[in-house]
N, C-alpha and C. Protein backbone atom coordinates (compact mmCIF):
# COMPACT_ATOMS: atom_id res chain seq x y z
N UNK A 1 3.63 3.95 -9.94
CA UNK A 1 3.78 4.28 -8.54
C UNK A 1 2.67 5.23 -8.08
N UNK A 2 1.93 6.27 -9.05
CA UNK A 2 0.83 6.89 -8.90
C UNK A 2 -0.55 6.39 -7.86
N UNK A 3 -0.84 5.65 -8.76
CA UNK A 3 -1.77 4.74 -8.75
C UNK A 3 -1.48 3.70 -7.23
N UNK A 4 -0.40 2.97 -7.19
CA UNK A 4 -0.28 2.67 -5.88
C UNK A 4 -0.33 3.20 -4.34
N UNK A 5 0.02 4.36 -5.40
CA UNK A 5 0.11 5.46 -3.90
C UNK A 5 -1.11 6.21 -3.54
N UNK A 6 -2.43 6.52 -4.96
CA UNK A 6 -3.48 7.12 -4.80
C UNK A 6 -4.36 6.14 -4.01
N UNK A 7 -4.10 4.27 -4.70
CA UNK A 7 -5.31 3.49 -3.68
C UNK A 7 -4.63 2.04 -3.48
N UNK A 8 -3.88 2.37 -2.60
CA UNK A 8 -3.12 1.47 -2.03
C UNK A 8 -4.08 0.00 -1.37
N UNK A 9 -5.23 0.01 -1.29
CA UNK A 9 -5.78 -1.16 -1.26
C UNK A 9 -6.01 -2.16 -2.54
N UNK A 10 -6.06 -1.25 -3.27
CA UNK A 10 -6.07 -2.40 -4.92
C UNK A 10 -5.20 -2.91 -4.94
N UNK A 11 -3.90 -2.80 -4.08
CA UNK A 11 -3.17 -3.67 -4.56
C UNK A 11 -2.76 -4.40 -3.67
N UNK A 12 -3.13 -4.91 -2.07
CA UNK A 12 -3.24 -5.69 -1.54
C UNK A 12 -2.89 -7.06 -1.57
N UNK A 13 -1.70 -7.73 -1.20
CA UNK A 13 -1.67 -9.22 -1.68
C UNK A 13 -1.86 -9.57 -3.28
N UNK A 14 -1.17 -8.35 -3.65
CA UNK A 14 -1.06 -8.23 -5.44
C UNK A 14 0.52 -7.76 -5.58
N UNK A 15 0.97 -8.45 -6.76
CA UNK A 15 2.71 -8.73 -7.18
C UNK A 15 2.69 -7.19 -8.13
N UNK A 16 3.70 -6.32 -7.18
CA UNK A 16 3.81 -5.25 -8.25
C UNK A 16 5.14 -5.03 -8.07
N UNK A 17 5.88 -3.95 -8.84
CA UNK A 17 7.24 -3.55 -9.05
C UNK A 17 7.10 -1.66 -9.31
N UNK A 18 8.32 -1.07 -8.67
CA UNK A 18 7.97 0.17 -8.71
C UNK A 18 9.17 0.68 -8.43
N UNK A 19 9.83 1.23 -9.44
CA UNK A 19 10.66 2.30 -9.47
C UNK A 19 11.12 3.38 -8.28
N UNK A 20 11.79 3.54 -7.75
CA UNK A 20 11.90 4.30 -6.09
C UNK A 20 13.28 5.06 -5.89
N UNK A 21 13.05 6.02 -5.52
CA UNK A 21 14.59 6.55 -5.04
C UNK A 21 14.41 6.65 -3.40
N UNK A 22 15.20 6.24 -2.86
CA UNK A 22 15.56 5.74 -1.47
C UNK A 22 15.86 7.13 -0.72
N UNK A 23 15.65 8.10 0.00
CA UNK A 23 15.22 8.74 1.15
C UNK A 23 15.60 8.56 2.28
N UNK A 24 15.67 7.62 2.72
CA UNK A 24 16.44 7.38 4.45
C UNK A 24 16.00 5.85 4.65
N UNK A 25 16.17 5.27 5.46
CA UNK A 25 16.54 4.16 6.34
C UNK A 25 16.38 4.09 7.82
N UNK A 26 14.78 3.39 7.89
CA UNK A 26 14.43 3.35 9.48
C UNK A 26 14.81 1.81 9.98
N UNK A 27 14.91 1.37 11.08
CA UNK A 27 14.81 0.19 11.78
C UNK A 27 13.87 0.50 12.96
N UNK A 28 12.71 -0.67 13.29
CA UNK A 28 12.64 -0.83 14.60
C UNK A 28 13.55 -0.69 16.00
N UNK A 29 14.57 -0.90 15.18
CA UNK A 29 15.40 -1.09 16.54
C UNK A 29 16.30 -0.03 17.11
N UNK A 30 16.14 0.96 15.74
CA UNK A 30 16.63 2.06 16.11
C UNK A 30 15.96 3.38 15.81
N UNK A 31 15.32 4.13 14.95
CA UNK A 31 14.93 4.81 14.65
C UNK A 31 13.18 4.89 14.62
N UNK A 32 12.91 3.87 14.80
CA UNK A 32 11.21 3.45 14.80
C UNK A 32 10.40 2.61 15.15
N UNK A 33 9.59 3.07 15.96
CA UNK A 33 8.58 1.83 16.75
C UNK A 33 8.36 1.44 15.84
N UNK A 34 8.42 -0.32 15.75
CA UNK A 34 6.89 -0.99 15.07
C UNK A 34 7.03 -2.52 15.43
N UNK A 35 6.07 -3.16 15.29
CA UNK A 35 5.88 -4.37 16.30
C UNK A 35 5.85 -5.51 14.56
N UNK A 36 6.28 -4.88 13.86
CA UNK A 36 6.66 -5.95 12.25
C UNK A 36 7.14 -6.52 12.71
N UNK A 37 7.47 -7.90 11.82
CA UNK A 37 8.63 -8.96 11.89
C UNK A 37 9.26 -8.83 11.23
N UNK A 38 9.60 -7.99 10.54
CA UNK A 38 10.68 -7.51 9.62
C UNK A 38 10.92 -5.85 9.38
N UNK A 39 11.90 -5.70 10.48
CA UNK A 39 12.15 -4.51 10.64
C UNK A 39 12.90 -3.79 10.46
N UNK A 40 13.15 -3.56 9.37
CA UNK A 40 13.74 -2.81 8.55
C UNK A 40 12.98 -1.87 7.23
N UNK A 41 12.91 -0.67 7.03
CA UNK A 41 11.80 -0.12 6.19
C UNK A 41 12.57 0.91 5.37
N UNK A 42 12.77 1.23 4.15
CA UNK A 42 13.03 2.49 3.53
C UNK A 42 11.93 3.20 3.07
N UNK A 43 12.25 4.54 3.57
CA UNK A 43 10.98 6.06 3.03
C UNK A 43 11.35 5.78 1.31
N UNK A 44 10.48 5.64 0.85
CA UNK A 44 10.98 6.36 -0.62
C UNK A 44 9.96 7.31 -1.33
N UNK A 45 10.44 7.56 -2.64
CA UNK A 45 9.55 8.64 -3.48
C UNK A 45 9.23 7.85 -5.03
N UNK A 46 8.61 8.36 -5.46
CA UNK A 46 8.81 7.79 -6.87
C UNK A 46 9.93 8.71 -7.61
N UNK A 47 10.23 8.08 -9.01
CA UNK A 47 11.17 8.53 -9.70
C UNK A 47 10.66 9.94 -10.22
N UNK A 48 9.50 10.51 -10.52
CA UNK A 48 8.75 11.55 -10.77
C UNK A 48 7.93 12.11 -9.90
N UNK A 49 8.11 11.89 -8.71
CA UNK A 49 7.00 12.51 -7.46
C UNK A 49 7.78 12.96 -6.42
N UNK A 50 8.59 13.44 -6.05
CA UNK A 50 9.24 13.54 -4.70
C UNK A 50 7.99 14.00 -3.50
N UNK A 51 6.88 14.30 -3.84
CA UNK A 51 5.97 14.45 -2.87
C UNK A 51 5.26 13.78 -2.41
N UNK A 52 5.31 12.25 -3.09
CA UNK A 52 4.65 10.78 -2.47
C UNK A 52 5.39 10.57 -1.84
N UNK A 53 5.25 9.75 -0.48
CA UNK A 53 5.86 8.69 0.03
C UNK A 53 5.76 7.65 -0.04
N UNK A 54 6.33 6.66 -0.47
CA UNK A 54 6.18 4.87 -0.11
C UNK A 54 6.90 4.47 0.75
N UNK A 55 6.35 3.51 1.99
CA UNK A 55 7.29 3.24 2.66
C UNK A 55 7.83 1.42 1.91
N UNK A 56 8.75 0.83 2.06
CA UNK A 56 9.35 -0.22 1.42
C UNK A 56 9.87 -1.37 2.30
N UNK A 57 9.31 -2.26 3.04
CA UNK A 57 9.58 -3.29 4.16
C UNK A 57 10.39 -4.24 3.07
N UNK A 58 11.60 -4.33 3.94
CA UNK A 58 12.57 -5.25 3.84
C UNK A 58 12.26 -6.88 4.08
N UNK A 59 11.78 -7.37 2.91
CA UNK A 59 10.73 -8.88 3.51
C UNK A 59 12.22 -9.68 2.63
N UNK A 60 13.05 -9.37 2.32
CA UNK A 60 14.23 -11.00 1.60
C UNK A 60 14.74 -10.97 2.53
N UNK A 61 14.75 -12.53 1.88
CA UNK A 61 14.88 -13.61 3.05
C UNK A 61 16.35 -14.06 3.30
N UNK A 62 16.97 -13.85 2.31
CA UNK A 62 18.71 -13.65 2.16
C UNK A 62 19.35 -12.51 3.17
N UNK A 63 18.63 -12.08 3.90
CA UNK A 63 19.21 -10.97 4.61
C UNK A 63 18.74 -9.63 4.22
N UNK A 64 19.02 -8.29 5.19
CA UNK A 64 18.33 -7.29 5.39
C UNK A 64 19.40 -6.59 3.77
N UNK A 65 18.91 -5.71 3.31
CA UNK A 65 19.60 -5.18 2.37
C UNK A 65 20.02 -3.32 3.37
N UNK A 66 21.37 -3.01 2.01
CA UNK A 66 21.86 -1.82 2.68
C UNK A 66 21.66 -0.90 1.30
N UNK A 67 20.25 -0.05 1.15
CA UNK A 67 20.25 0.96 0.60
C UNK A 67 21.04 2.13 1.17
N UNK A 68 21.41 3.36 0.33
CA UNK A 68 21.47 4.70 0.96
C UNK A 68 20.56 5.49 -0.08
N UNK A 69 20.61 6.73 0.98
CA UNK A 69 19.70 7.78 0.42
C UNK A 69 20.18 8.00 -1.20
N UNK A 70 19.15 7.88 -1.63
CA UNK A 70 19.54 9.16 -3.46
C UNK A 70 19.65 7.48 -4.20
N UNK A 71 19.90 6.42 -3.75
CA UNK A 71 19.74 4.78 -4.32
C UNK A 71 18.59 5.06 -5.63
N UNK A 72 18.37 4.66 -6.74
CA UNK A 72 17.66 4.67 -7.65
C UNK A 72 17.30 2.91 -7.23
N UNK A 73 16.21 1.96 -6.82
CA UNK A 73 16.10 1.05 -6.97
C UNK A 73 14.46 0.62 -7.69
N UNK A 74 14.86 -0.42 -7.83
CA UNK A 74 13.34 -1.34 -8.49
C UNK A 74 13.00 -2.82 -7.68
N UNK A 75 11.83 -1.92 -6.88
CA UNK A 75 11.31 -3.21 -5.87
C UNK A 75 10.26 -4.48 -6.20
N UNK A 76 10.61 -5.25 -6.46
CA UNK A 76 9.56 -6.47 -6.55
C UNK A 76 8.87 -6.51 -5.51
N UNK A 77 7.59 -6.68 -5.04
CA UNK A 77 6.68 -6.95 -4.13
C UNK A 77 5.56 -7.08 -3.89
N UNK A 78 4.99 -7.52 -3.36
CA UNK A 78 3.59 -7.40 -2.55
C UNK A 78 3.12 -5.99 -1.99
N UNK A 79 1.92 -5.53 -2.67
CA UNK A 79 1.38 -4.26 -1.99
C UNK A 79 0.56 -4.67 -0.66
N UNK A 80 0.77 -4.25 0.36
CA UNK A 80 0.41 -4.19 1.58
C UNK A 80 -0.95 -3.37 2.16
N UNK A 81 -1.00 -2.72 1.32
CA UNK A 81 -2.34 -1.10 1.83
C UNK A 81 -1.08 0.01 2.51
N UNK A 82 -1.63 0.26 3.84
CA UNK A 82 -1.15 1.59 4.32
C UNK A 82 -0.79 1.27 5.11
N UNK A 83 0.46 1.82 6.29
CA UNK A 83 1.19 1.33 6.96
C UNK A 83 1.66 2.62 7.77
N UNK A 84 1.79 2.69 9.49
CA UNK A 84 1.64 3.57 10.06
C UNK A 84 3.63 3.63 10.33
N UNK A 85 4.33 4.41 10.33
CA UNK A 85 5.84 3.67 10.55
C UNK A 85 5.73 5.15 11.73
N UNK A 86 6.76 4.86 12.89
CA UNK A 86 7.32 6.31 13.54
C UNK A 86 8.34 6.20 13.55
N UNK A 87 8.58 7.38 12.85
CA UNK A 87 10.46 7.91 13.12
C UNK A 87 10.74 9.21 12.70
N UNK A 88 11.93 9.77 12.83
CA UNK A 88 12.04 11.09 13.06
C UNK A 88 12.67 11.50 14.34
N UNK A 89 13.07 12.65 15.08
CA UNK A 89 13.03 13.16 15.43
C UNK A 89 12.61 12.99 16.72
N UNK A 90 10.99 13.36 16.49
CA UNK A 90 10.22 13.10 18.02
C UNK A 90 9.20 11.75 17.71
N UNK A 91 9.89 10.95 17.00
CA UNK A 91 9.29 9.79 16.47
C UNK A 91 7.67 9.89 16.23
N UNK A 92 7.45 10.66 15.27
CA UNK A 92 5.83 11.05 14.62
C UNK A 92 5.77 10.27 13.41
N UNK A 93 4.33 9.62 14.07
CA UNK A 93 3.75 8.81 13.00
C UNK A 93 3.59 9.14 11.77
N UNK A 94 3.65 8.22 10.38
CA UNK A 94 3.77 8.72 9.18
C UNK A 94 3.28 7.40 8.49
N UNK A 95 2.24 8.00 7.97
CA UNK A 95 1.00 7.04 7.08
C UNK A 95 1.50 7.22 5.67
N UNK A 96 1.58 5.80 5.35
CA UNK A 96 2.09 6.01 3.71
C UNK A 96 1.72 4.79 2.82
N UNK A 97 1.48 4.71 2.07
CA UNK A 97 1.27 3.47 1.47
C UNK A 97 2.82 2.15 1.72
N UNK A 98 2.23 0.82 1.57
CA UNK A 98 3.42 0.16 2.00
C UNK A 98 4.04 -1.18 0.60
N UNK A 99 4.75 -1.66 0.57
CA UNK A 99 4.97 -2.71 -0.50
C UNK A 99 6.01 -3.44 0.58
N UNK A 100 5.86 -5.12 0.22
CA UNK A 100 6.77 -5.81 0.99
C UNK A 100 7.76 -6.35 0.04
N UNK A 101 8.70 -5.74 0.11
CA UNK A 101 9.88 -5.80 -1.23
C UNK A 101 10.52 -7.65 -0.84
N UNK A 102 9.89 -8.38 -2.04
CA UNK A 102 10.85 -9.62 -2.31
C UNK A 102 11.97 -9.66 -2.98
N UNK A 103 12.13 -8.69 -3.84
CA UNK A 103 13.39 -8.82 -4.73
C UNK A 103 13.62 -7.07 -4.75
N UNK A 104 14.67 -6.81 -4.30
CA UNK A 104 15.24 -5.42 -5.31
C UNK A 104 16.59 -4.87 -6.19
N UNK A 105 16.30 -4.45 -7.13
CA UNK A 105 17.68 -4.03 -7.76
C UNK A 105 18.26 -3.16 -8.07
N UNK A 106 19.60 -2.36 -7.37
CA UNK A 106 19.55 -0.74 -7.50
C UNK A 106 20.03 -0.80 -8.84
N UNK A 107 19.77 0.40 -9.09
CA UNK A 107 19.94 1.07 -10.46
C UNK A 107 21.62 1.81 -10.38
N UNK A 108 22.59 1.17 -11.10
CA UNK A 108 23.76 1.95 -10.71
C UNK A 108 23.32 3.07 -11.87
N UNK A 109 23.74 4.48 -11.37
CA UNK A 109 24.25 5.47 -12.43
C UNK A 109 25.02 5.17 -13.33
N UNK A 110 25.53 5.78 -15.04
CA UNK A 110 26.64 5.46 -15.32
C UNK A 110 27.76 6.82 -14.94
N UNK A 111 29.13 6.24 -14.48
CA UNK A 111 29.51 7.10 -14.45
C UNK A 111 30.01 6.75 -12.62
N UNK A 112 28.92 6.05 -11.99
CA UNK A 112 29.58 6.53 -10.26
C UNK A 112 29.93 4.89 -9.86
């Protein structure tokens, strides 16, 4: 997830997978401009970085998925480059590297 996040163009229209803990949950339609066709996006971090961001576009085609925050998942996807998302607050732009998740699988805890 390092490495994706340091040069997010190497991996461009390249099949990667990346470990993520889930952070929040934007939509276009509610929480964030963006003119995607698939609008739905989770902030995440890596499993060892809480100071990266990745953002994570909801691209399956089976329907939008329902992460929540603190989710341990593993995203199959396409790296995208960098991706401008707004949300927040006073809806401020936030540049982050992007992946277009085809497959994901949360990680249950044991125990919850």
């Amino acid at each position: 997830a390092e490495d994706f996040y340091r040069d997010p163009e190497k991996y461009v229209d390249k099949f990667i997978f990346l470990e993520l803990v889930v952070t929040e949950k934007v939509s276009e339609y509610g929480d964030v401009y963006s003119t995607s066709e698939y609008g739905e996006f989770y902030i995440c971090t890596p499993v060892n970085n809480s100071n990266m961001v990745i953002f994570v576009r909801d691209c399956i085609i089976s329907g939008s998925s329902n992460f929540a925050a603190g989710d341990l998942i593993t995203v199959y996807g396409e790296g995208d480059g960098e991706y401008t998302l707004y949300y927040g607050k006073n809806y401020d732009p936030h540049t982050s590297p992007i992946v277009n998740a085809a497959y994901v699988l949360v990680n249950i805890a044991d125990g919850e």
